[in-house]
PDB file of N, CA and C in Angstrom:
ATOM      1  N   UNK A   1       9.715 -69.048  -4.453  1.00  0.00           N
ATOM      2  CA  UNK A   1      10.991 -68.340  -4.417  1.00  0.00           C
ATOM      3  C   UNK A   1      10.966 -67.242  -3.369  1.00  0.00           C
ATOM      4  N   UNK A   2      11.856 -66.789  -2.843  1.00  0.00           N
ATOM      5  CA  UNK A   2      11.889 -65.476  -1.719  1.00  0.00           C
ATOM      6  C   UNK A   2      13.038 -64.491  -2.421  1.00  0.00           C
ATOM      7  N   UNK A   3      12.307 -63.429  -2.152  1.00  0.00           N
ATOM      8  CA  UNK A   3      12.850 -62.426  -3.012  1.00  0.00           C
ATOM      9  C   UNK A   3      13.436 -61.481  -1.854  1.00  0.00           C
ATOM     10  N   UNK A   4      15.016 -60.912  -1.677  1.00  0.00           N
ATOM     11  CA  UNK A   4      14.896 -60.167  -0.589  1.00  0.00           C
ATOM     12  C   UNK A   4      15.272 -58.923  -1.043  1.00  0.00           C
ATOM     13  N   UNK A   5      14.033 -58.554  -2.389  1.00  0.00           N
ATOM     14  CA  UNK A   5      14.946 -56.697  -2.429  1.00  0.00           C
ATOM     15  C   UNK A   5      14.460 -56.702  -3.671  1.00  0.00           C
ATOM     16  N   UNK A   6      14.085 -55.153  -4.341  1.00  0.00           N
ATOM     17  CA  UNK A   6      13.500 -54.439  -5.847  1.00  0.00           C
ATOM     18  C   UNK A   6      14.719 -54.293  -6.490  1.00  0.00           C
ATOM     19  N   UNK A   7      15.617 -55.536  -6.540  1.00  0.00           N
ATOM     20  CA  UNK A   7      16.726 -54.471  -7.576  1.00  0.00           C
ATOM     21  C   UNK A   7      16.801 -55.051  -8.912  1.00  0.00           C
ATOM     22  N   UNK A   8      16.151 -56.083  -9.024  1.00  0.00           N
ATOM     23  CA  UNK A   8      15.342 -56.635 -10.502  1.00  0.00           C
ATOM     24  C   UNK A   8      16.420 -57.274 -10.997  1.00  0.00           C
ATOM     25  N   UNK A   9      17.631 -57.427 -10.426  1.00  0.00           N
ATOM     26  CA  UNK A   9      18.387 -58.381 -10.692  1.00  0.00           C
ATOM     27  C   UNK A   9      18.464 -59.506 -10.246  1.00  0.00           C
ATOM     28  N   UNK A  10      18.333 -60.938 -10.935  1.00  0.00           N
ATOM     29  CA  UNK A  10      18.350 -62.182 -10.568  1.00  0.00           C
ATOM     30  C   UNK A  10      19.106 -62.617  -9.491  1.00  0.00           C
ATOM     31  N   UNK A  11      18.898 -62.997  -7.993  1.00  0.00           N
ATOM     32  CA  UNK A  11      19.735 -63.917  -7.464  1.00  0.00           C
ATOM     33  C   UNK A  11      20.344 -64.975  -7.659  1.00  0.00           C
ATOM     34  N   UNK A  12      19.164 -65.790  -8.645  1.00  0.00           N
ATOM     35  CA  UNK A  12      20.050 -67.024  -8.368  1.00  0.00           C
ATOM     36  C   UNK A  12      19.561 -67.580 -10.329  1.00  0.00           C
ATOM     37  N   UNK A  13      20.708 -68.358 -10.823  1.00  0.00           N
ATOM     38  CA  UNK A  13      20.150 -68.846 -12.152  1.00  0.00           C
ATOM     39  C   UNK A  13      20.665 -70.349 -11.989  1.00  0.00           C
ATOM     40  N   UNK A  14      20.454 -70.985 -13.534  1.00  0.00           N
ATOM     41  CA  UNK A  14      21.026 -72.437 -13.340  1.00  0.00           C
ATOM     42  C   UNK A  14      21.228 -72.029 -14.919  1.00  0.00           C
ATOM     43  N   UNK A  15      21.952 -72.582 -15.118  1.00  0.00           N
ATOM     44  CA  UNK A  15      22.776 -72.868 -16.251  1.00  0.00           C
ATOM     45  C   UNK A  15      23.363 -74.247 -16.616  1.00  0.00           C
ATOM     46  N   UNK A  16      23.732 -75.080 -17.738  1.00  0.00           N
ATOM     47  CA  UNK A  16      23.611 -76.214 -18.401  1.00  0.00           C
ATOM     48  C   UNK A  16      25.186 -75.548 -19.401  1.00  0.00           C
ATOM     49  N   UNK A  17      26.060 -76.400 -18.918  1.00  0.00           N
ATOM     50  CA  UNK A  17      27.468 -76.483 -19.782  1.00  0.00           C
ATOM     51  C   UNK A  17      27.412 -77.329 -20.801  1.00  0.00           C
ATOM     52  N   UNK A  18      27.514 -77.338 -21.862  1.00  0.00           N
ATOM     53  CA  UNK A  18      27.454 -78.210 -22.720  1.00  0.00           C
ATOM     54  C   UNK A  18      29.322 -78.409 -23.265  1.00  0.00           C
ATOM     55  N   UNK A  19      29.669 -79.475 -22.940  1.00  0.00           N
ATOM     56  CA  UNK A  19      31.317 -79.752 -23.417  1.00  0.00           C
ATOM     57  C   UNK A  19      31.363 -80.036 -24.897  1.00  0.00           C
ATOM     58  N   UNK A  20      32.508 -80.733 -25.401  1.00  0.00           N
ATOM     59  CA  UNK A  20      32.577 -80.796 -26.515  1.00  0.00           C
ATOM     60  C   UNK A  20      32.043 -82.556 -26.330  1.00  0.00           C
ATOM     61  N   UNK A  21      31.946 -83.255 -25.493  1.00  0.00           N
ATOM     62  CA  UNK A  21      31.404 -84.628 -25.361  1.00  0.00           C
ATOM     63  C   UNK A  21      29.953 -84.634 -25.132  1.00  0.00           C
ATOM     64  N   UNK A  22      29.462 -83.202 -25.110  1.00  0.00           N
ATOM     65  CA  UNK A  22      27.805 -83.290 -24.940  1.00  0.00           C
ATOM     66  C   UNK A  22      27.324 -83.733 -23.759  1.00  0.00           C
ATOM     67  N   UNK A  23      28.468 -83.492 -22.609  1.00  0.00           N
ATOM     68  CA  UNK A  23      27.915 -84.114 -21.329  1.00  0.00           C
ATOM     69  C   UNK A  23      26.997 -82.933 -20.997  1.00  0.00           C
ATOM     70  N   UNK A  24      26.195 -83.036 -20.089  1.00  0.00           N
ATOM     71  CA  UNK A  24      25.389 -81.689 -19.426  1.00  0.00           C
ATOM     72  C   UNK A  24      25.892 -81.354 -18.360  1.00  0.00           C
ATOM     73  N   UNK A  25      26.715 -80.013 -17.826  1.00  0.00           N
ATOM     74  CA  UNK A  25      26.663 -79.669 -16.593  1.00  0.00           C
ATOM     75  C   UNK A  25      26.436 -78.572 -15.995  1.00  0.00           C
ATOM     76  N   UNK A  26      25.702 -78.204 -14.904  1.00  0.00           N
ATOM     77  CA  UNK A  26      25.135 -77.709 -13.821  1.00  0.00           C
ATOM     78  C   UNK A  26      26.118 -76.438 -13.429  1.00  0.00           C
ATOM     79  N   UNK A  27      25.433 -75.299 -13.454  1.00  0.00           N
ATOM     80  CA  UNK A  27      25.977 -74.270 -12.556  1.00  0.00           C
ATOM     81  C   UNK A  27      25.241 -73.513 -11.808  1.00  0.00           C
ATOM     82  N   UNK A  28      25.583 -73.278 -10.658  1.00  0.00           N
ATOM     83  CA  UNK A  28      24.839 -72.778 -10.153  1.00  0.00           C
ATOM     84  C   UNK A  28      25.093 -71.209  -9.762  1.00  0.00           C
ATOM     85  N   UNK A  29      24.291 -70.211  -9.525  1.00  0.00           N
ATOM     86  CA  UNK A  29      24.688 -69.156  -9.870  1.00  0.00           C
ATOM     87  C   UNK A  29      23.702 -68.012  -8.017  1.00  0.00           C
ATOM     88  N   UNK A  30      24.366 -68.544  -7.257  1.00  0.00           N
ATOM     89  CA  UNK A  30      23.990 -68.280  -5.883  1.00  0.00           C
ATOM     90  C   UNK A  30      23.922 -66.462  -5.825  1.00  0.00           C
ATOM     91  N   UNK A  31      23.463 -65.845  -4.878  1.00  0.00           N
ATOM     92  CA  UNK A  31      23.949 -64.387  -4.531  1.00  0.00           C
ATOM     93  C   UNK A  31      24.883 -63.675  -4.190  1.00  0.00           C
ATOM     94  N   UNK A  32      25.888 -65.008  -3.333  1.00  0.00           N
ATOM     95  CA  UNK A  32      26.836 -64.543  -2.749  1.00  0.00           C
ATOM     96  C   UNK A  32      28.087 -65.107  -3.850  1.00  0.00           C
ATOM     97  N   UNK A  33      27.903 -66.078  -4.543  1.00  0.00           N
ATOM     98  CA  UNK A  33      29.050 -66.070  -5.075  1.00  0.00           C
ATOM     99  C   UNK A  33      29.051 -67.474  -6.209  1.00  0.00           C
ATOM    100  N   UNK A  34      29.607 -67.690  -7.327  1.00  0.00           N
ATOM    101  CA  UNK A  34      28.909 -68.557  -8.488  1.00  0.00           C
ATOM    102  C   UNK A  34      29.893 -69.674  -8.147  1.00  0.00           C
ATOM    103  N   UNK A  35      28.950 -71.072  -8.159  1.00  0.00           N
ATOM    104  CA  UNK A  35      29.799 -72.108  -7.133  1.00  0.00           C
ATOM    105  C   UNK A  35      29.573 -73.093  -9.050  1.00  0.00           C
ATOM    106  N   UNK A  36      30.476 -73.439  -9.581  1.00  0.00           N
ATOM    107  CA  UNK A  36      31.252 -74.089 -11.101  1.00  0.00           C
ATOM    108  C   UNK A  36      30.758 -75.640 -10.676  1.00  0.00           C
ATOM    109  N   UNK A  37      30.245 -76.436 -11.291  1.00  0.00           N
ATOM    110  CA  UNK A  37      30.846 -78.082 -11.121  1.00  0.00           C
ATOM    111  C   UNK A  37      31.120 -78.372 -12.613  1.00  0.00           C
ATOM    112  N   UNK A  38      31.611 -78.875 -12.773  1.00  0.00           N
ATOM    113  CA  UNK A  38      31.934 -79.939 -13.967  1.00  0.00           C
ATOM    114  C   UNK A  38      32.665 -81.210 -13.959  1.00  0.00           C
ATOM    115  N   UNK A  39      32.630 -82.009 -15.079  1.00  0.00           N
ATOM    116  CA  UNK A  39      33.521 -83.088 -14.918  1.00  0.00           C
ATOM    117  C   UNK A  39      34.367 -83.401 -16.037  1.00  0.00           C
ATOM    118  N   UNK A  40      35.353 -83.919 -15.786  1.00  0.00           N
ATOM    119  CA  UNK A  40      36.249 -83.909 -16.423  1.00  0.00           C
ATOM    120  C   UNK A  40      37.272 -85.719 -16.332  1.00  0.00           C
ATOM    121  N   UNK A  41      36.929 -86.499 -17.223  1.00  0.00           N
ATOM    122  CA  UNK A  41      37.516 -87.824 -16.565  1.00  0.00           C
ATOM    123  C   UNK A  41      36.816 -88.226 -15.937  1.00  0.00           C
ATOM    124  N   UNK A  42      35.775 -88.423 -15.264  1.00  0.00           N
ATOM    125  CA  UNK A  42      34.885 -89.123 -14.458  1.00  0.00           C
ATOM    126  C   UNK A  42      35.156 -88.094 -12.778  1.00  0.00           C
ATOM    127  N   UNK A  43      36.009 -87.374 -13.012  1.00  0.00           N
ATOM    128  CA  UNK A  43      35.974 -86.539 -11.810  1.00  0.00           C
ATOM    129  C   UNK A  43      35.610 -85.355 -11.398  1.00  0.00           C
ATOM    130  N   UNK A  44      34.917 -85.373 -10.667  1.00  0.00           N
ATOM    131  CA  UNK A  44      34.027 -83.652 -10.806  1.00  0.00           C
ATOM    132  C   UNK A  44      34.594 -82.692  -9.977  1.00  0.00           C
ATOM    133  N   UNK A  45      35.068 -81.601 -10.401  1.00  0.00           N
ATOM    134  CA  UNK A  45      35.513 -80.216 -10.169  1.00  0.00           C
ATOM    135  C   UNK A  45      34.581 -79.666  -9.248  1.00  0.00           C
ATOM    136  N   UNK A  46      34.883 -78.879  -8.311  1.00  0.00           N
ATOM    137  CA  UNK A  46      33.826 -77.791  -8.153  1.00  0.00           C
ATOM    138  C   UNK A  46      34.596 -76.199  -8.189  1.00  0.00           C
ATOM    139  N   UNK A  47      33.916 -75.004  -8.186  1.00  0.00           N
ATOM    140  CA  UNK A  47      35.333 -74.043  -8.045  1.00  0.00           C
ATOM    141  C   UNK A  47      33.982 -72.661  -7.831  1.00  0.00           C
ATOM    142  N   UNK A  48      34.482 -72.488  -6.947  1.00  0.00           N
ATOM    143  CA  UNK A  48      33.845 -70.698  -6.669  1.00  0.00           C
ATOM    144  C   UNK A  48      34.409 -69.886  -7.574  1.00  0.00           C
ATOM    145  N   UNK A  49      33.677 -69.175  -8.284  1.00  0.00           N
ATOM    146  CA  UNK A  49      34.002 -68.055  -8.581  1.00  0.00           C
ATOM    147  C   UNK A  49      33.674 -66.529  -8.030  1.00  0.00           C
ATOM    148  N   UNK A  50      34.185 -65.145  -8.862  1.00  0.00           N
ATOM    149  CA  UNK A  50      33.962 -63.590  -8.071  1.00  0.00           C
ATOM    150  C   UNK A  50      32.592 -64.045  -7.945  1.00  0.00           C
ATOM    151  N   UNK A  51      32.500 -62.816  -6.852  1.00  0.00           N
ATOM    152  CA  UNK A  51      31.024 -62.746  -7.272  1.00  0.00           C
ATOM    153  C   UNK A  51      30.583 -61.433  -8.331  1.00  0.00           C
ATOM    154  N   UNK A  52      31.415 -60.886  -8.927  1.00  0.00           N
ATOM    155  CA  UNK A  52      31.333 -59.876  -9.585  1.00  0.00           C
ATOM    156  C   UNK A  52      30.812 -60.162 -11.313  1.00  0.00           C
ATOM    157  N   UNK A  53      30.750 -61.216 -11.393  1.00  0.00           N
ATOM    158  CA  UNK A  53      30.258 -62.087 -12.483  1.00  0.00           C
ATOM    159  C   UNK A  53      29.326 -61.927 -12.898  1.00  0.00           C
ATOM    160  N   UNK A  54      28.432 -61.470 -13.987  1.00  0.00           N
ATOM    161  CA  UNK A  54      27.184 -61.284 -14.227  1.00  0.00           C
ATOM    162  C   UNK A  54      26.157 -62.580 -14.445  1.00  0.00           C
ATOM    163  N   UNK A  55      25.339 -62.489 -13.610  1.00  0.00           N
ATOM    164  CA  UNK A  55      24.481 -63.644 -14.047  1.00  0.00           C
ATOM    165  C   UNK A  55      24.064 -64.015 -15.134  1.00  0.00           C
ATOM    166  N   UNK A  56      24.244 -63.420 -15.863  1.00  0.00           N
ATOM    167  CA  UNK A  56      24.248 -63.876 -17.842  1.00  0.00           C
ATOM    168  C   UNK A  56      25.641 -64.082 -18.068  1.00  0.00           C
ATOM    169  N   UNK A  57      25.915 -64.763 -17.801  1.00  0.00           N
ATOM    170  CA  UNK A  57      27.511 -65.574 -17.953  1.00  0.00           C
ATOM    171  C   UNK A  57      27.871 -65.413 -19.754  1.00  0.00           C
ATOM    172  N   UNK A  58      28.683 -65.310 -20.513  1.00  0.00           N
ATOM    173  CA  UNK A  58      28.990 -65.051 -21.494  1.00  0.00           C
ATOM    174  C   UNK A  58      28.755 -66.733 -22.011  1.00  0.00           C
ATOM    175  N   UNK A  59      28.714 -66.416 -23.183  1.00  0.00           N
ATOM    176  CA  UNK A  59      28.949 -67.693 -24.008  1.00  0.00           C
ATOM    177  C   UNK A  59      30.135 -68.693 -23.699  1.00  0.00           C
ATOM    178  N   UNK A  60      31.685 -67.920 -23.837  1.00  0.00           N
ATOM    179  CA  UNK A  60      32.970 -68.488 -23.499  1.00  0.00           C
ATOM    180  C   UNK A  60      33.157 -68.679 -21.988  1.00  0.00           C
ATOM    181  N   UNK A  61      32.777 -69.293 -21.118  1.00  0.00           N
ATOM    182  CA  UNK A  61      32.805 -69.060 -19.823  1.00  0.00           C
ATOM    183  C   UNK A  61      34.554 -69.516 -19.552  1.00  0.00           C
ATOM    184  N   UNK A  62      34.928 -69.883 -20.249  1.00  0.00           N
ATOM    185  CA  UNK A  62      36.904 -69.828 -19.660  1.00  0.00           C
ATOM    186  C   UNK A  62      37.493 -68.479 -19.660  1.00  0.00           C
ATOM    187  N   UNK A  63      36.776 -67.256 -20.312  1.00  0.00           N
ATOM    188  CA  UNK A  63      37.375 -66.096 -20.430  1.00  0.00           C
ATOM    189  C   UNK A  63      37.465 -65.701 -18.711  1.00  0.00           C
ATOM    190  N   UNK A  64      36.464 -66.039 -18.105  1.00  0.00           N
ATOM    191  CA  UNK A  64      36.232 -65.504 -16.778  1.00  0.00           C
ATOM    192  C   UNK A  64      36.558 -66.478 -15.851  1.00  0.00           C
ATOM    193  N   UNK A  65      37.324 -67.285 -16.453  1.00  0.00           N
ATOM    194  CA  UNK A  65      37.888 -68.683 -15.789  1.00  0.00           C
ATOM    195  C   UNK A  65      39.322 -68.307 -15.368  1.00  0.00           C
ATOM    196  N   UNK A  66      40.231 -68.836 -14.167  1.00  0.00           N
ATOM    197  CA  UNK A  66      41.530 -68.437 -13.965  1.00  0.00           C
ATOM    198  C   UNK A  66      42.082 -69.450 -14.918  1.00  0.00           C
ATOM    199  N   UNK A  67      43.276 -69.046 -15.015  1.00  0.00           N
ATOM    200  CA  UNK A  67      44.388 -69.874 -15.565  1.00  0.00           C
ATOM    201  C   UNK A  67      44.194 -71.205 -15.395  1.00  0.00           C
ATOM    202  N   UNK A  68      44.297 -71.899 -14.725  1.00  0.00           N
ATOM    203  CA  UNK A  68      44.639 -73.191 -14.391  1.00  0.00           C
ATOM    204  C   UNK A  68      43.299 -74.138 -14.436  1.00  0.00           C
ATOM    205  N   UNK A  69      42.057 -72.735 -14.003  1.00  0.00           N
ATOM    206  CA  UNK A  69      40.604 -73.751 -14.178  1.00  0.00           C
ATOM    207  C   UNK A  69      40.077 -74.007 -15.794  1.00  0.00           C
ATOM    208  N   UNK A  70      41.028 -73.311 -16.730  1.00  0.00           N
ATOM    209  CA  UNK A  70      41.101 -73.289 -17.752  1.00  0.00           C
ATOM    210  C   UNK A  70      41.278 -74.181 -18.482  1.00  0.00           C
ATOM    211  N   UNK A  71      42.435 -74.931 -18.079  1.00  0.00           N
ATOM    212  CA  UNK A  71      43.079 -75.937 -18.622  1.00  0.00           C
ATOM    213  C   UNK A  71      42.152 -77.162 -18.741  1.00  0.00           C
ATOM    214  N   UNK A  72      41.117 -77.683 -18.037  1.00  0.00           N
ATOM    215  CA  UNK A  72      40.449 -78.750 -17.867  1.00  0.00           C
ATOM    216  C   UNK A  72      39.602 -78.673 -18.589  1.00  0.00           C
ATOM    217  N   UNK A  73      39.139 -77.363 -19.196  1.00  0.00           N
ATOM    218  CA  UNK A  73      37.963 -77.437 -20.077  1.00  0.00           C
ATOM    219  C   UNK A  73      38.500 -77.014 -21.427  1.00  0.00           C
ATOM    220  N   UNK A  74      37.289 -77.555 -22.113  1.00  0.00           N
ATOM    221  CA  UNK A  74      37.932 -77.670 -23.774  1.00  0.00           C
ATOM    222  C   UNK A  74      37.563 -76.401 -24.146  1.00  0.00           C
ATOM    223  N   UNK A  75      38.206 -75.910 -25.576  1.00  0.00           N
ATOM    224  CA  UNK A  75      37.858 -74.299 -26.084  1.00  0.00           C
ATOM    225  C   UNK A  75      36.752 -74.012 -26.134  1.00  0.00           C
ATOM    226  N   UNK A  76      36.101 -75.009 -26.801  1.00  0.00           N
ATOM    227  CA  UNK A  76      34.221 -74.597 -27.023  1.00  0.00           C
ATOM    228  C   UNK A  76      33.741 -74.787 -25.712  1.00  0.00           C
ATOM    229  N   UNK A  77      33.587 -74.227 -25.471  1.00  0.00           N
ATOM    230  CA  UNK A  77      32.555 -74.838 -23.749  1.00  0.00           C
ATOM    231  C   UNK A  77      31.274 -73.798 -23.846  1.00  0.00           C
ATOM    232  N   UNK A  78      30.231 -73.950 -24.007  1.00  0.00           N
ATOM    233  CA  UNK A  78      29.316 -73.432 -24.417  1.00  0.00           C
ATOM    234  C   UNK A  78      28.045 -73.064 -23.008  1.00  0.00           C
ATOM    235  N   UNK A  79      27.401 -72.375 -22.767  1.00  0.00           N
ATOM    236  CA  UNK A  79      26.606 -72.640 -21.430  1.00  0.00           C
ATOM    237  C   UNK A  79      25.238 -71.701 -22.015  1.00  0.00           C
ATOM    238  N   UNK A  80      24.710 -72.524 -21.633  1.00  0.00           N
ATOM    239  CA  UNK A  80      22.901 -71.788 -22.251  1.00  0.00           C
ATOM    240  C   UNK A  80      22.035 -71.735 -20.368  1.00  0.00           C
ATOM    241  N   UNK A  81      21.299 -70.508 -20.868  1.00  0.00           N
ATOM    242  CA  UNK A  81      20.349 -70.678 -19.488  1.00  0.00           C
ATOM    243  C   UNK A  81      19.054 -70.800 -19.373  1.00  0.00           C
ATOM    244  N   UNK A  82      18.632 -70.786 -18.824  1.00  0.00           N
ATOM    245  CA  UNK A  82      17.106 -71.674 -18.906  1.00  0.00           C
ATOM    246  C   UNK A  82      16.217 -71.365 -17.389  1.00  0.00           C
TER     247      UNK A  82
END
């Protein structure tokens, strides 16, 4: 890993969405800015988010979701990190 700085906060995480179909999906959680995939229908989303986002992403991740990226995902959407 390359570390560029003491500020003991994580650059980068991965995270695992768990839907209400138990699919697994991937987030990735960059420095500059948290890049979303999921799928939905056999079609996969991608969506930047702030970067003001804490890398411990909350449990409900639609709270910090806009309006409309909302809609595609179900209420429970659950995300564990690892």
């Amino acid at each position: 890993m390359h570390h560029t700085g003491g500020g003991g906060e994580r650059e980068r995480g991965l995270y695992i969405i768990n839907l209400n179909n138990d699919s697994k999906h991937t987030v990735s959680v960059p420095r500059a800015d948290v890049l979303l995939y999921f799928r939905v229908d056999r079609i996969t989303y991608s969506v930047a988010l702030p970067t003001y986002l804490p890398t411990y992403l909350p449990t409900y991740l639609p709270t910090y979701l806009p309006t409309y990226l909302s809609t595609f995902l179900p209420p429970r959407t659950f995300i564990k990190s690892f």
